[in-house]
N, C-alpha and C. Protein backbone atom coordinates (compact mmCIF):
# COMPACT_ATOMS: atom_id res chain seq x y z
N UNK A 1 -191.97 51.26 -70.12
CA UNK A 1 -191.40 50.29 -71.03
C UNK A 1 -191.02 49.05 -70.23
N UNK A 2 -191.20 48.01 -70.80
CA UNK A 2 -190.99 46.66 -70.24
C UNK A 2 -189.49 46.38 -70.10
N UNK A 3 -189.12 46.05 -68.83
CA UNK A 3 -187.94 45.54 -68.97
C UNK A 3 -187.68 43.88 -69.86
N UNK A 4 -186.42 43.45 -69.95
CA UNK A 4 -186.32 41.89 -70.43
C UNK A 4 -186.82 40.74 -69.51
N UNK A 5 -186.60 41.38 -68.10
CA UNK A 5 -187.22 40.52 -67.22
C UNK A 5 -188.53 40.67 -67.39
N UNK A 6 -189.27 41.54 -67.42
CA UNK A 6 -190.50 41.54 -67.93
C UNK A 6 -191.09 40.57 -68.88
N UNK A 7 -190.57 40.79 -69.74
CA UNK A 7 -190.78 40.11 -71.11
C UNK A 7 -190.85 38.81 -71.05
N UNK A 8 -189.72 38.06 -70.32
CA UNK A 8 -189.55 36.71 -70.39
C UNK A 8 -190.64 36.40 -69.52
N UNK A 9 -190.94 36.92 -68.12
CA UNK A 9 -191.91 36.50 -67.13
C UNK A 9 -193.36 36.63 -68.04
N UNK A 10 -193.40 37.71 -68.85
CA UNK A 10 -194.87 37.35 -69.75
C UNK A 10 -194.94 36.37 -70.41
N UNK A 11 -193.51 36.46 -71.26
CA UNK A 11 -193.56 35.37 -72.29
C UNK A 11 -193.53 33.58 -71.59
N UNK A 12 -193.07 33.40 -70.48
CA UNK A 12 -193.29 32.61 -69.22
C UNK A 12 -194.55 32.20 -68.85
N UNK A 13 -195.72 33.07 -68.77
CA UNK A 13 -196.51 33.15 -67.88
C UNK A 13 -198.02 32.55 -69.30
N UNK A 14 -197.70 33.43 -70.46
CA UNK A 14 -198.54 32.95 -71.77
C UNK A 14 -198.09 31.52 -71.65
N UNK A 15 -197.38 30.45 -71.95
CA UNK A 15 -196.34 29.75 -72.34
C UNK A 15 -197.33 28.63 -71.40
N UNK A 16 -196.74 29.01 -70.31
CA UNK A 16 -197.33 27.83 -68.83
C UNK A 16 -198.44 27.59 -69.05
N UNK A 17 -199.78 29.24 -68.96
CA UNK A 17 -200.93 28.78 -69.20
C UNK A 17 -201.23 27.99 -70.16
N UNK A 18 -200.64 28.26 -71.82
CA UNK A 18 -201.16 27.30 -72.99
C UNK A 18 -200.65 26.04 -72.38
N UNK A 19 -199.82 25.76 -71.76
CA UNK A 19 -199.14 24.14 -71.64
C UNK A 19 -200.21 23.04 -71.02
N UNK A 20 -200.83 24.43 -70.05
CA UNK A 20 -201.63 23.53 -68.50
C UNK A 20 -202.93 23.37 -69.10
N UNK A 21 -203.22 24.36 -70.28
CA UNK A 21 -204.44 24.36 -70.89
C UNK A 21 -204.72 22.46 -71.68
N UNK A 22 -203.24 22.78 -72.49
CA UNK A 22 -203.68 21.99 -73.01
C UNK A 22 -203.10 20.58 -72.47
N UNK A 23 -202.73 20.36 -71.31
CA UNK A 23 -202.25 18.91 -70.76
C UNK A 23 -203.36 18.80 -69.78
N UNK A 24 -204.54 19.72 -69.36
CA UNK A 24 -205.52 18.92 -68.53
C UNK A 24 -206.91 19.07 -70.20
N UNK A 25 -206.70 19.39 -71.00
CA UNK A 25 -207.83 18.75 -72.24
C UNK A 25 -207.25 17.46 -72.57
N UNK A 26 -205.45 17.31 -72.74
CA UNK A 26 -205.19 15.95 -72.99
C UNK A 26 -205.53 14.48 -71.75
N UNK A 27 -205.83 15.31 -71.20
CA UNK A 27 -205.82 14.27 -69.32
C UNK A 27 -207.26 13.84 -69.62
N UNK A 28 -208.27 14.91 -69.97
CA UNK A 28 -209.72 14.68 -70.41
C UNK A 28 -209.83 13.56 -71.30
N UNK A 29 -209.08 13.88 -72.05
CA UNK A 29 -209.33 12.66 -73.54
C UNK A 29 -208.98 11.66 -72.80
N UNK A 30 -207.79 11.31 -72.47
CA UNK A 30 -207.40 10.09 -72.18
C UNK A 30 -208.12 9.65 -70.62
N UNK A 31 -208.14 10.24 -69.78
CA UNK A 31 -209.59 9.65 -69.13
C UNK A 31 -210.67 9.44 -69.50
N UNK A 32 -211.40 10.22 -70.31
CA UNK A 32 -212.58 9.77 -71.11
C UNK A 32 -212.79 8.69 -71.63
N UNK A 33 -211.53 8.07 -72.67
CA UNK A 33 -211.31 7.16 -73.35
C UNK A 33 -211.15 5.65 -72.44
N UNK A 34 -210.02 6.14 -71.77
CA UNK A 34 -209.71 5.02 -70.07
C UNK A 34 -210.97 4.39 -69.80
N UNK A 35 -212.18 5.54 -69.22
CA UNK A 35 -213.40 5.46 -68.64
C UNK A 35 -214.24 4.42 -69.37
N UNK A 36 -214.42 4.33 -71.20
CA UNK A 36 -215.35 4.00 -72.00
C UNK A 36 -214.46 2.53 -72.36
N UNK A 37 -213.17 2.54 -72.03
CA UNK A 37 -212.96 1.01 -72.44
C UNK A 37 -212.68 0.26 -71.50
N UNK A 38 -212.88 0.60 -69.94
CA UNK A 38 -213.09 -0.38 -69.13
C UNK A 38 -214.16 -0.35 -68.70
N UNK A 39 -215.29 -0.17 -69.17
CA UNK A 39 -216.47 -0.60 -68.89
C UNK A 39 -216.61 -2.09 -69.93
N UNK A 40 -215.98 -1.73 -71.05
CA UNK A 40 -215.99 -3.34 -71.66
C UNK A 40 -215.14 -4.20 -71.42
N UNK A 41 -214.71 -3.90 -70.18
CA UNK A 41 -213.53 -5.18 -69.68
C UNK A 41 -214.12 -5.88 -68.78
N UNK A 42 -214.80 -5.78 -68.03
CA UNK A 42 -215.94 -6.47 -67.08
C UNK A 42 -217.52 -6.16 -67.65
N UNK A 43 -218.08 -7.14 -67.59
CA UNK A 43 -219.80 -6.99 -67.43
C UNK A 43 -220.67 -6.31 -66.38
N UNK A 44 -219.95 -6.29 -65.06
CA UNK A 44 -220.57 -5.93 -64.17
C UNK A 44 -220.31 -4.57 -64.53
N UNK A 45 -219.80 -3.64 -64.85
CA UNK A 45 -219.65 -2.21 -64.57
C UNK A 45 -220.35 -1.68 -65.44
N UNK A 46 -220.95 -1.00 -65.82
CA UNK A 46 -221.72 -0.07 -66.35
C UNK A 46 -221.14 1.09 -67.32
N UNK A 47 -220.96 1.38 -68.33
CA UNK A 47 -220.49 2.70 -68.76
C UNK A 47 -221.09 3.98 -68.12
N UNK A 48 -222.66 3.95 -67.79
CA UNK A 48 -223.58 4.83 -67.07
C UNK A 48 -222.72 5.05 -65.44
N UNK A 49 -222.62 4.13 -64.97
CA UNK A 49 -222.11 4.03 -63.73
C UNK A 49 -220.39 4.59 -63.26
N UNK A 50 -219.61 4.21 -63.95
CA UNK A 50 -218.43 4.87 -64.35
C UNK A 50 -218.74 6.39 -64.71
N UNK A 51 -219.59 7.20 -65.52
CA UNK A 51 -219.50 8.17 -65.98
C UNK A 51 -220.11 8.96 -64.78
N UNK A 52 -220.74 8.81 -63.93
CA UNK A 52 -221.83 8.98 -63.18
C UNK A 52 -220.41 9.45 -61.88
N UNK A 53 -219.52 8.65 -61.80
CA UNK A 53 -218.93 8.87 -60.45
C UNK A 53 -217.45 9.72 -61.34
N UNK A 54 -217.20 10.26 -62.71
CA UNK A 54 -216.31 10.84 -62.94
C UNK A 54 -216.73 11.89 -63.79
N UNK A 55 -217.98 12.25 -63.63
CA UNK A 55 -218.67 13.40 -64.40
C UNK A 55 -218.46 14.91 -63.85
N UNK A 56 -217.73 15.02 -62.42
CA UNK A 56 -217.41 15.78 -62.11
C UNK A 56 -215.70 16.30 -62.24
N UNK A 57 -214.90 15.26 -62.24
CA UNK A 57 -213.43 15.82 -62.89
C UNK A 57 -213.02 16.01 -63.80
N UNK A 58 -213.88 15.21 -65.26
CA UNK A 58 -213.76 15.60 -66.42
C UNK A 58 -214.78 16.72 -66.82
N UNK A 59 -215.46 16.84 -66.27
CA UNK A 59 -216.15 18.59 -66.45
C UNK A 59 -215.03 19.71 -65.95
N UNK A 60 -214.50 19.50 -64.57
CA UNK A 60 -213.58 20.07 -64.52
C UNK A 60 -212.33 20.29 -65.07
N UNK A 61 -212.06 19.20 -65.73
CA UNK A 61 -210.75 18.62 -66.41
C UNK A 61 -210.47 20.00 -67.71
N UNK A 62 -212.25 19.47 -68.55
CA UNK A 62 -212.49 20.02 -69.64
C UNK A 62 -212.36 21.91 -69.36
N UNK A 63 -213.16 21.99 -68.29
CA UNK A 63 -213.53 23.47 -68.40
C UNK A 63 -211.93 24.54 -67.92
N UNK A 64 -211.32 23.82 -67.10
CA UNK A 64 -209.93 24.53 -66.66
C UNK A 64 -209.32 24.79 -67.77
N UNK A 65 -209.43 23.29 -68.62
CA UNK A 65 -208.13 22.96 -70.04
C UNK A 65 -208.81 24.69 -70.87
N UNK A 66 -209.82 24.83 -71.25
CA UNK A 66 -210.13 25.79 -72.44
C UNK A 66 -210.22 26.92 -71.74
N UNK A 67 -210.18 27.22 -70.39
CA UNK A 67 -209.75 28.89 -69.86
C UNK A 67 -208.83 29.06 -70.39
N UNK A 68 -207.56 28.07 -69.19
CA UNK A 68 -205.89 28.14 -69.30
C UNK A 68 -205.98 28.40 -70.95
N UNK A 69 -206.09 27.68 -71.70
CA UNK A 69 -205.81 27.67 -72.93
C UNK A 69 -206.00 29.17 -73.60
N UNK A 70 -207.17 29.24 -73.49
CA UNK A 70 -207.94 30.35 -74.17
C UNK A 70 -207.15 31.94 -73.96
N UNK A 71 -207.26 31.89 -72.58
CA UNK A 71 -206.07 32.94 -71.51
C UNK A 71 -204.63 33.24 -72.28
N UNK A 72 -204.14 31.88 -71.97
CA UNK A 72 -202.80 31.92 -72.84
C UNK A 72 -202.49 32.52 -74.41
N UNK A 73 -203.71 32.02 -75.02
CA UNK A 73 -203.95 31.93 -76.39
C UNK A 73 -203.93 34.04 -76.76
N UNK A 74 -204.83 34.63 -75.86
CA UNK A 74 -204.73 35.87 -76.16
C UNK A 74 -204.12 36.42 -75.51
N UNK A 75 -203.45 36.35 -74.40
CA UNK A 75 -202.02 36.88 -74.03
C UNK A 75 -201.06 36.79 -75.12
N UNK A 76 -201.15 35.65 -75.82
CA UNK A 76 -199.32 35.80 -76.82
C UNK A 76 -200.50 36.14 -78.04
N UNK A 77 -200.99 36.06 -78.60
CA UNK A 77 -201.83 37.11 -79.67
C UNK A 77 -201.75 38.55 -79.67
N UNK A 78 -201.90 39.39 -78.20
CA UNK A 78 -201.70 40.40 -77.89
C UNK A 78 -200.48 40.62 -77.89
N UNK A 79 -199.75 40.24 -77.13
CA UNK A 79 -198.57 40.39 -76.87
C UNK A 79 -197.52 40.97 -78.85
N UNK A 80 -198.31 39.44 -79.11
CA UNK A 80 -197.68 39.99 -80.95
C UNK A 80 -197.94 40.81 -81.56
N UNK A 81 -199.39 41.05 -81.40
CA UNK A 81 -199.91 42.25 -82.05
C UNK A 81 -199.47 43.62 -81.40
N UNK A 82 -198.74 43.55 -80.06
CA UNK A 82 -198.60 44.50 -79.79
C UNK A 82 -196.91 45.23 -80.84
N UNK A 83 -196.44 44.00 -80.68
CA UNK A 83 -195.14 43.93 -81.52
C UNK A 83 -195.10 44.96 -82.86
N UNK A 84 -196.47 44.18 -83.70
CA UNK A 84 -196.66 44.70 -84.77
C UNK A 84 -196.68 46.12 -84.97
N UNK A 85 -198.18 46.56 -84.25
CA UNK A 85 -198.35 47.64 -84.20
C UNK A 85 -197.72 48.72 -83.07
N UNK A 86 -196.81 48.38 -82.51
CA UNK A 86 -195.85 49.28 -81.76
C UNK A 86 -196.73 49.59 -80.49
N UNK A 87 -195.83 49.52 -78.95
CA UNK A 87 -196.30 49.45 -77.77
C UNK A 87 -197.57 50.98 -77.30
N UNK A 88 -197.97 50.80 -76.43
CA UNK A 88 -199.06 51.53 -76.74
C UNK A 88 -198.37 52.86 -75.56
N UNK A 89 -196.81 53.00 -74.86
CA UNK A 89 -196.57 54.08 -74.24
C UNK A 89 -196.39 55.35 -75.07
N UNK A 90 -196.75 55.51 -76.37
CA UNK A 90 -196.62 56.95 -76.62
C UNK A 90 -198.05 57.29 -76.60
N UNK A 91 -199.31 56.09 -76.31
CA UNK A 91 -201.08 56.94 -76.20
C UNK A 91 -200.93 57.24 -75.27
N UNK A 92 -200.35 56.70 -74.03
CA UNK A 92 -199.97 56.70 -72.68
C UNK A 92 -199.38 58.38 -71.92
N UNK A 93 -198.43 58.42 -72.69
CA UNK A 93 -197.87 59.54 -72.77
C UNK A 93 -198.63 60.52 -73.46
N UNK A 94 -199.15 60.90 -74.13
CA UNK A 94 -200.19 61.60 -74.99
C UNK A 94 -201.34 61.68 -73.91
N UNK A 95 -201.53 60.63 -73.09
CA UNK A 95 -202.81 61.14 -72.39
C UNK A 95 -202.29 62.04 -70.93
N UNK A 96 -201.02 61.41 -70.51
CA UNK A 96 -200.69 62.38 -69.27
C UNK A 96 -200.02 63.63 -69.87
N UNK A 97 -199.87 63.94 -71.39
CA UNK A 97 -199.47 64.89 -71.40
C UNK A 97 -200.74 65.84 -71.35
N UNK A 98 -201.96 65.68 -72.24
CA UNK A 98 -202.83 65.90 -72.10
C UNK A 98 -203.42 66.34 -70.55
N UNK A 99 -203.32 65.38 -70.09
CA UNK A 99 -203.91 66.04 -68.42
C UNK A 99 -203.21 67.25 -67.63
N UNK A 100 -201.68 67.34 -67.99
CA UNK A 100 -200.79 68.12 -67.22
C UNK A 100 -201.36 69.00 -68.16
N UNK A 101 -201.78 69.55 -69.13
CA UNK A 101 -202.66 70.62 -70.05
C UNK A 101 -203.45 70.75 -69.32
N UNK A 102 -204.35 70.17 -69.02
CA UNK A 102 -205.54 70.41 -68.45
C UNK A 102 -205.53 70.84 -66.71
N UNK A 103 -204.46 70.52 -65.97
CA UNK A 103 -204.30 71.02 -64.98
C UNK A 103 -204.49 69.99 -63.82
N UNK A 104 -204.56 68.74 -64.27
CA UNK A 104 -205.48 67.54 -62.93
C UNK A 104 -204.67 67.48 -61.67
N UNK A 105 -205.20 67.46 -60.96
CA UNK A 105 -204.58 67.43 -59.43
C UNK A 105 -203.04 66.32 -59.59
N UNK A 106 -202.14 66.56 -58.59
CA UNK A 106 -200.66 65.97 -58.68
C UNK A 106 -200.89 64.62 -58.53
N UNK A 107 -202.38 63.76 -57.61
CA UNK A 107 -202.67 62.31 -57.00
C UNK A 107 -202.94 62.02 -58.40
N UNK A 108 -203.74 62.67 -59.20
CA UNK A 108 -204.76 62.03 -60.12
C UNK A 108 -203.42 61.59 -61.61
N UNK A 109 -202.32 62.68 -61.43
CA UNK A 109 -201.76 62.53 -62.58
C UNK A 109 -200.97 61.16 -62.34
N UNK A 110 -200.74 61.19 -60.72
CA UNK A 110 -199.42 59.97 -60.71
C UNK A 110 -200.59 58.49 -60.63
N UNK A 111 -201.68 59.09 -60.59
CA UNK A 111 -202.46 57.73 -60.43
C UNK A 111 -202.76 57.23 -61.81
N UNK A 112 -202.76 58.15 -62.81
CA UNK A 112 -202.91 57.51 -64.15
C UNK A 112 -201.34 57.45 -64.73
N UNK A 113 -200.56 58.11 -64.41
CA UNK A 113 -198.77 57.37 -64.34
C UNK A 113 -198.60 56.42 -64.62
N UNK A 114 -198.98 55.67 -63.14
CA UNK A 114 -198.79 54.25 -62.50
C UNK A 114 -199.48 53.33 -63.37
N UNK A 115 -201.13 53.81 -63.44
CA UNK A 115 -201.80 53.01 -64.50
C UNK A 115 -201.21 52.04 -65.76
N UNK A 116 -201.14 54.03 -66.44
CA UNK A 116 -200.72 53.57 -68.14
C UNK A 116 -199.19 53.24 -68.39
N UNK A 117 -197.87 53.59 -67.62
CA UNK A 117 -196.78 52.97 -67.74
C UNK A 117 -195.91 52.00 -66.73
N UNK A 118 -197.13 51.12 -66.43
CA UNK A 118 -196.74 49.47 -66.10
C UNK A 118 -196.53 49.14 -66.61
């Protein structure tokens, strides 16, 4: 069973990722945007040319923003659903009770222990 410190460090850890997710997609936009309206502030610069030398941080920008995001997004989905449908240590328990039935060596039981009630 989760302690409260637990809880908050998950609920912490969902929280951060959605934040970082979505403040480097907002960093994207607004560099993107930055990028496409100072090319019409001078003639000499190129929109091609600008995109050409920042096509690599806003790919990055973009692709970090929708992990973090995504990550976050089904951590606190799970996390709720776990709420709903009630924590999953009594399958947990049901399966090591199950094994101590079955007889499994003392390593194997504390190794699925450790596993299923983290």
């Amino acid at each position: 069973m989760a302690t409260k410190r637990e809880k908050i460090q998950e609920h912490f850890t969902s929280g951060f990722e959605i934040g970082f997710g979505i403040g480097c997609i907002v960093t994207f936009i607004v560099l993107w945007i930055s990028l496409f309206f100072s090319s019409r502030l001078t003639s000499e610069v190129k929109y091609e040319s600008i995109i050409a030398v920042f096509i690599y941080p806003l790919l990055f920008l973009v692709i970090i923003g929708t992990v973090f995001l995504t990550a976050g997004a089904v951590k606190q989905w799970d996390s709720r659903k776990a709420k709903v449908h009630g924590s999953t240590d009594e399958g947990s328990k049901e399966v090591i009770r199950l094994m101590r039935k079955q007889r499994f060596s003392r390593r194997v039981l504390l190794n699925v222990q450790e596993l299923y009630l983290k």
